[in-house]
N, C-alpha and C. Protein backbone atom coordinates (compact mmCIF):
# COMPACT_ATOMS: atom_id res chain seq x y z
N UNK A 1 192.68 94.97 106.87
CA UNK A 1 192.78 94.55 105.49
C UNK A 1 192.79 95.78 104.59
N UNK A 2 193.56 95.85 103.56
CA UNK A 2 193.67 96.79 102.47
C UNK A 2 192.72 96.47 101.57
N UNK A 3 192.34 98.05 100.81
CA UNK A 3 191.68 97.57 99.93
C UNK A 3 192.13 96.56 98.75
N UNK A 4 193.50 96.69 97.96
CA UNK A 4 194.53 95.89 97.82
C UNK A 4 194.09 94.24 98.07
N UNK A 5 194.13 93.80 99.47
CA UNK A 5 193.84 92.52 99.80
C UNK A 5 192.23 92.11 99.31
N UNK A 6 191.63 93.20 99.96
CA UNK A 6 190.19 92.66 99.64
C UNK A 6 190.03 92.57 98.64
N UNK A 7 190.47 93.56 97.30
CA UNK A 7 189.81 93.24 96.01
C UNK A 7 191.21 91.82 94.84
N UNK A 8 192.20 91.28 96.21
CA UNK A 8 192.61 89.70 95.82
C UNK A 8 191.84 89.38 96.12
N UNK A 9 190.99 88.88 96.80
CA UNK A 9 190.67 88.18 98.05
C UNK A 9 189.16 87.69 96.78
N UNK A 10 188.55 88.97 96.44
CA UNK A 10 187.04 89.25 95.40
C UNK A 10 187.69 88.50 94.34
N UNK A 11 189.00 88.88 93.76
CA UNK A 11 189.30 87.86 92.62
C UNK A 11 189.51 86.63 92.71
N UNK A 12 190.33 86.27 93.51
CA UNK A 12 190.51 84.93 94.32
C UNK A 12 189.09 84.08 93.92
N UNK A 13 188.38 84.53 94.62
CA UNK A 13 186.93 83.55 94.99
C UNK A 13 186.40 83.88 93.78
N UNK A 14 186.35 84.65 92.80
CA UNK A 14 185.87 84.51 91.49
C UNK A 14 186.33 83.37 90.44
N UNK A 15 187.78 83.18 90.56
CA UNK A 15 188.59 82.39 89.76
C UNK A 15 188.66 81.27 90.28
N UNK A 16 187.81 80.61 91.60
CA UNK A 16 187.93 79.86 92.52
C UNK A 16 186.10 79.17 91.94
N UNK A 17 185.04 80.41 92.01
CA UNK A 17 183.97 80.31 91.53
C UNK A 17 183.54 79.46 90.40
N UNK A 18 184.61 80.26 89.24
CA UNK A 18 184.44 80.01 87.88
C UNK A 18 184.99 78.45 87.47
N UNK A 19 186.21 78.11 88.27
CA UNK A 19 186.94 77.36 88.07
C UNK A 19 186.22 75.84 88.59
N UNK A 20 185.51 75.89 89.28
CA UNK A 20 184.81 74.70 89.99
C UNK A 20 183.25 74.65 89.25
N UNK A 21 182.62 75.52 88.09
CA UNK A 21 181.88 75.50 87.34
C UNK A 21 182.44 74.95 85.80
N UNK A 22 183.36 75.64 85.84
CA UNK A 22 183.71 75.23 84.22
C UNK A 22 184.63 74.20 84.47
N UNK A 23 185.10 73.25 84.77
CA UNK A 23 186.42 72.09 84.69
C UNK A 23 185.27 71.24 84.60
N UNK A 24 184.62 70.89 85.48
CA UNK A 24 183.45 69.58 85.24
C UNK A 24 182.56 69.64 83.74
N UNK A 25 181.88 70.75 83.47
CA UNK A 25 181.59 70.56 82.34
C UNK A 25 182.38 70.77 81.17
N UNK A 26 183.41 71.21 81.06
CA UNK A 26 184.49 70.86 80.29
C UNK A 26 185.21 69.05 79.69
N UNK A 27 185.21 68.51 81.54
CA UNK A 27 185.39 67.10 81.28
C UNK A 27 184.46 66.47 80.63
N UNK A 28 183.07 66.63 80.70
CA UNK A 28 182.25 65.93 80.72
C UNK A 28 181.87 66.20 78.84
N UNK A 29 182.21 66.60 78.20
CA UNK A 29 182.20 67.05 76.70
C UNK A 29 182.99 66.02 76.85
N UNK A 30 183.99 65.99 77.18
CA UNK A 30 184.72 64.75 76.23
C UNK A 30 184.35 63.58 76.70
N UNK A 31 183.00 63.23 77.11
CA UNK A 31 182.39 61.79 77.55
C UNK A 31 181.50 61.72 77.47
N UNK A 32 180.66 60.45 76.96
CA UNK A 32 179.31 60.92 76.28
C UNK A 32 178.67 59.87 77.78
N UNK A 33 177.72 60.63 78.59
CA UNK A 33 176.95 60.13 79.66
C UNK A 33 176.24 59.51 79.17
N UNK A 34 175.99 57.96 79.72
CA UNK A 34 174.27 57.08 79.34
C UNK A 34 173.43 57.76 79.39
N UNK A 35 172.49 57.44 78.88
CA UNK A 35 171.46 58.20 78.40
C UNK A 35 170.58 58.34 79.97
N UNK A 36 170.39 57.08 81.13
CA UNK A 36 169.87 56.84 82.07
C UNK A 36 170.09 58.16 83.00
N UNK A 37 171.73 58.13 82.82
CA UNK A 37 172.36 59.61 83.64
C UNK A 37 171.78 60.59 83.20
N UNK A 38 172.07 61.48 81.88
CA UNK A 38 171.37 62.50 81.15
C UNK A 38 169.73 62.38 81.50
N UNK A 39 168.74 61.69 81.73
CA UNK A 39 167.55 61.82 81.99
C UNK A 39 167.56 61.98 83.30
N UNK A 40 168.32 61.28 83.88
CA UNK A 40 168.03 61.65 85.77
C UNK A 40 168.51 62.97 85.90
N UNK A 41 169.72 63.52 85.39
CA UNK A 41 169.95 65.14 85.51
C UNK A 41 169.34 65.69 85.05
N UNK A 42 168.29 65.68 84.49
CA UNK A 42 166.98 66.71 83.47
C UNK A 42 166.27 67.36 85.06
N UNK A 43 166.50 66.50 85.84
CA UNK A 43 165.46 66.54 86.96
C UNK A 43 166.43 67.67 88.05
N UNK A 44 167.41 67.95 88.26
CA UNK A 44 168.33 68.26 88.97
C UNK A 44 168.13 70.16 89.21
N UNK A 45 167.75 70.64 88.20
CA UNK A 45 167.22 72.14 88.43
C UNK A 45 165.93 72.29 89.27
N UNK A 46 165.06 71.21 89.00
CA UNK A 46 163.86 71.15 89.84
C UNK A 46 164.11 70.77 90.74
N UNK A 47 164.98 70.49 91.19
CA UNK A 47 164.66 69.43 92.36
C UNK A 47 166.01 70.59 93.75
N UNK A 48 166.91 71.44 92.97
CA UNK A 48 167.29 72.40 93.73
C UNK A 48 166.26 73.22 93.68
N UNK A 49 165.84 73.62 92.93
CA UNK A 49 164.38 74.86 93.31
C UNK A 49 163.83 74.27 94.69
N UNK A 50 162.93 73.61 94.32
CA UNK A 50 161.96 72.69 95.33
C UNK A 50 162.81 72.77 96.99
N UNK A 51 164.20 72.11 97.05
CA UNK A 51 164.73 72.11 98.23
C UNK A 51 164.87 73.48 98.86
N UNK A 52 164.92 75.00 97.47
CA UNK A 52 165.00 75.75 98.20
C UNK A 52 163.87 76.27 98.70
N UNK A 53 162.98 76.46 98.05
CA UNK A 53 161.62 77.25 97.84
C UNK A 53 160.60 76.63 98.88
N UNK A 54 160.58 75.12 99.28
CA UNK A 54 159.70 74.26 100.38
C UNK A 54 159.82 74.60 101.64
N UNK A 55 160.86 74.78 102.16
CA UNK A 55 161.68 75.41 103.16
C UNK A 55 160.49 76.76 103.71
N UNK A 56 161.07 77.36 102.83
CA UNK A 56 160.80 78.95 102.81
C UNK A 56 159.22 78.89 103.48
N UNK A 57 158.59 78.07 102.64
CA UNK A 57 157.33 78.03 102.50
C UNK A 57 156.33 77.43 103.43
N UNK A 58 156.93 76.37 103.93
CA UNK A 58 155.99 76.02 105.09
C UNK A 58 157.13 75.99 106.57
N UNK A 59 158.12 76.58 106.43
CA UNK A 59 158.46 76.84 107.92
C UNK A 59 158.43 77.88 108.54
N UNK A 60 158.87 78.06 109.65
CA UNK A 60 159.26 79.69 109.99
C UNK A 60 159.90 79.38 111.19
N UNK A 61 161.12 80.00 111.36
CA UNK A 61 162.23 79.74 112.82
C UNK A 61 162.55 78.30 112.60
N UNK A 62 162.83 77.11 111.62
CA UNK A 62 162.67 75.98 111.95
C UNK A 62 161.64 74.73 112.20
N UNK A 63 160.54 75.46 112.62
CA UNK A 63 159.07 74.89 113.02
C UNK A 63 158.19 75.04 111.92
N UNK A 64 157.09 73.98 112.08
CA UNK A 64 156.27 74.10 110.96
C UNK A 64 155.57 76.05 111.29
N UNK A 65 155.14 76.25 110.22
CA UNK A 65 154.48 77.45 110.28
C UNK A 65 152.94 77.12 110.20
N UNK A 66 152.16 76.30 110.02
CA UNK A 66 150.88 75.89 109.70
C UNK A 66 150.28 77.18 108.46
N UNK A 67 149.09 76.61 108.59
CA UNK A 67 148.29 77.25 107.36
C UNK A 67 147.91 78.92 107.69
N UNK A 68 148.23 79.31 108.69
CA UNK A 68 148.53 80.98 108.82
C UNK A 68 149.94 81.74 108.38
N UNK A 69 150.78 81.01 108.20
CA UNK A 69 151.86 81.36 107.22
C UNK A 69 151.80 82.26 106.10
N UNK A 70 151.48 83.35 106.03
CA UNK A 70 151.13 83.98 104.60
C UNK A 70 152.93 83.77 103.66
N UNK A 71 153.31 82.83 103.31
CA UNK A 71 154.72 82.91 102.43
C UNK A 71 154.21 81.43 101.86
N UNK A 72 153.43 80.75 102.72
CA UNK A 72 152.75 78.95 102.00
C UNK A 72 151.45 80.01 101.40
N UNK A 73 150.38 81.16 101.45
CA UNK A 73 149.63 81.74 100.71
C UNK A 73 150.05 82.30 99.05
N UNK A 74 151.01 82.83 99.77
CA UNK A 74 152.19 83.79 98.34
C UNK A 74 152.31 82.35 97.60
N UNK A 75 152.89 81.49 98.04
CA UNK A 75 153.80 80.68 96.96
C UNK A 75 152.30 79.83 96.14
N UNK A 76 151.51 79.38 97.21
CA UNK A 76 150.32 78.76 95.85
C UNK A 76 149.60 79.77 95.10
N UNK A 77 150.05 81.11 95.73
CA UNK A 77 149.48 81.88 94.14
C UNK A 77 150.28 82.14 93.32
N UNK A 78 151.68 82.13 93.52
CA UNK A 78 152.12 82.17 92.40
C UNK A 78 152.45 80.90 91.94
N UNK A 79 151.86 79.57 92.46
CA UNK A 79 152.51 78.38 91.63
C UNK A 79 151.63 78.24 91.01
N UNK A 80 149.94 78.62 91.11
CA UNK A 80 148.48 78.92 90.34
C UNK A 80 149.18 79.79 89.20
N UNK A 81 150.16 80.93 89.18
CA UNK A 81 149.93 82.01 88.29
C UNK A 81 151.08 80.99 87.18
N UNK A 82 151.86 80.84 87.87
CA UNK A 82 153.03 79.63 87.03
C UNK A 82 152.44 78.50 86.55
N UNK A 83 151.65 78.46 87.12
CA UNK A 83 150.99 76.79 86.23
C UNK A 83 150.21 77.29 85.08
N UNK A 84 149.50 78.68 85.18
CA UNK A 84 148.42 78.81 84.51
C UNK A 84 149.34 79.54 82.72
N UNK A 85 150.09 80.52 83.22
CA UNK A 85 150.67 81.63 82.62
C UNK A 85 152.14 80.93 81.94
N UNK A 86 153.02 80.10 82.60
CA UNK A 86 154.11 79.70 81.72
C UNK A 86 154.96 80.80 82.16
N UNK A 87 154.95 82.00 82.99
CA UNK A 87 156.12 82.72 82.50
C UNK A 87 156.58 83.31 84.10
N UNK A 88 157.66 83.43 84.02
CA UNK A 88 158.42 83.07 85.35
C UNK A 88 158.70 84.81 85.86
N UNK A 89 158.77 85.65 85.15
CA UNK A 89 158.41 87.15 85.59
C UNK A 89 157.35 87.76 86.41
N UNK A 90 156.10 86.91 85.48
CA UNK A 90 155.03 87.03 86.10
C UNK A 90 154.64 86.60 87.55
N UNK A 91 154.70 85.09 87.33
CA UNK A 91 155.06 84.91 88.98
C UNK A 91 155.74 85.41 89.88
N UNK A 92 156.78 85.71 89.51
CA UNK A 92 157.55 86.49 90.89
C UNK A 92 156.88 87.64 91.55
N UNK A 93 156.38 88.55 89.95
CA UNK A 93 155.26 89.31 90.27
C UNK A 93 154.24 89.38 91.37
N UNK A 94 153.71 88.34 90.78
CA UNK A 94 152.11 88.09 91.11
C UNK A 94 152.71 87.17 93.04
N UNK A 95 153.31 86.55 92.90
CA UNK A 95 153.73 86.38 94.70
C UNK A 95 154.46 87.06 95.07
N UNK A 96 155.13 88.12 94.83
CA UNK A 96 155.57 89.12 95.85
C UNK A 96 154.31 89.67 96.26
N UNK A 97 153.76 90.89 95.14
CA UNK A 97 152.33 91.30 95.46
C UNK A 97 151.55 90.26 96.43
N UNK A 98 151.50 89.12 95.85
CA UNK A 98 150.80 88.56 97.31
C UNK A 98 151.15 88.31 98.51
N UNK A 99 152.89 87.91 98.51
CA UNK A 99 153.05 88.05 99.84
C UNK A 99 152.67 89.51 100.60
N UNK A 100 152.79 90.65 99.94
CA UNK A 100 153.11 92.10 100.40
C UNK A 100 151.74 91.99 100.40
N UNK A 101 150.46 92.10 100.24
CA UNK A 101 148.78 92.14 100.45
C UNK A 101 149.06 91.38 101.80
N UNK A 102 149.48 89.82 102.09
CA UNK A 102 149.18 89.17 103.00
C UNK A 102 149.62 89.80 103.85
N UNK A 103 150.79 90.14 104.07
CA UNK A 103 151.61 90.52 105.52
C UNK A 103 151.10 91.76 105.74
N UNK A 104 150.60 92.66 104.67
CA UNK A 104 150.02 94.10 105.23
C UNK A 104 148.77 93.59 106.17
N UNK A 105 148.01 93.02 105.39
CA UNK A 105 146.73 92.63 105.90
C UNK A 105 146.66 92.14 107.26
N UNK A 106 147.93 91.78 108.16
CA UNK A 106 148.18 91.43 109.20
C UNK A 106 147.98 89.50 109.62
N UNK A 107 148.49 88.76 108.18
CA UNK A 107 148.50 87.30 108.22
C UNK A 107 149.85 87.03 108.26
C-alpha cells in the first residue's frame, strides 16, 4: 500500500465516520420525537458507559474476577469520588491513582 492509498483509505473512513453521525441527526430536526422517545434517550449515554465500564470491572479473561480484582477496587473509588465531587477529571484522577496504588501493591 502507498502512502497515497493509505491516507484515501484515513479519508474514506472519516467521511464514512462523519457521514453516519450527522444524516440521522440531521433527519431527526425535521421531526419532532414524542416526548416518551426523547425521555427514554436521556438514558442512552448512561447506559453505553455502564455496558462499557461493568465489563472492565468485574471481569478479567472473560471470567468473573471476584473481589481481588483491583480494577472493581479503582472503579468504586472513583464512583465514591464521582458521586461525592460532581466532576469527571477528578475521577479519572483519583481511579487511575487507585488502580496504579492497587496493582503496585501486588492486588
Amino acid at each position: 500500500m502507498t502512502s497515497l492509498d493509505i491516507w484515501l483509505n484515513i479519508l474514506g473512513l472519516a467521511l464514512i465516520a462523519f457521514a453516519v453521525r450527522y444524516y440521522p441527526m440531521a433527519l431527526l430536526e425535521r421531526f419532532r420525537l414524542p416526548p416518551r422517545v426523547q425521555q427514554g434517550l436521556r438514558y442512552v449515554p448512561a447506559a453505553t458507559l455502564a455496558g462499557l465500564v461493568f465489563p472492565a470491572l468485574l471481569t478479567h479473561n472473560g471470567q468473573w474476577a471476584g473481589p481481588a480484582h483491583p480494577e472493581l477496587w479503582a472503579g468504586l473509588v472513583a464512583a465514591l469520588v464521582a458521586w461525592r465531587f460532581k466532576n469527571a477529571l477528578l475521577t479519572i484522577g483519583v481511579g487511575l491513582l487507585a488502580l496504579w496504588l492497587l496493582r503496585s501493591a501486588g492486588l
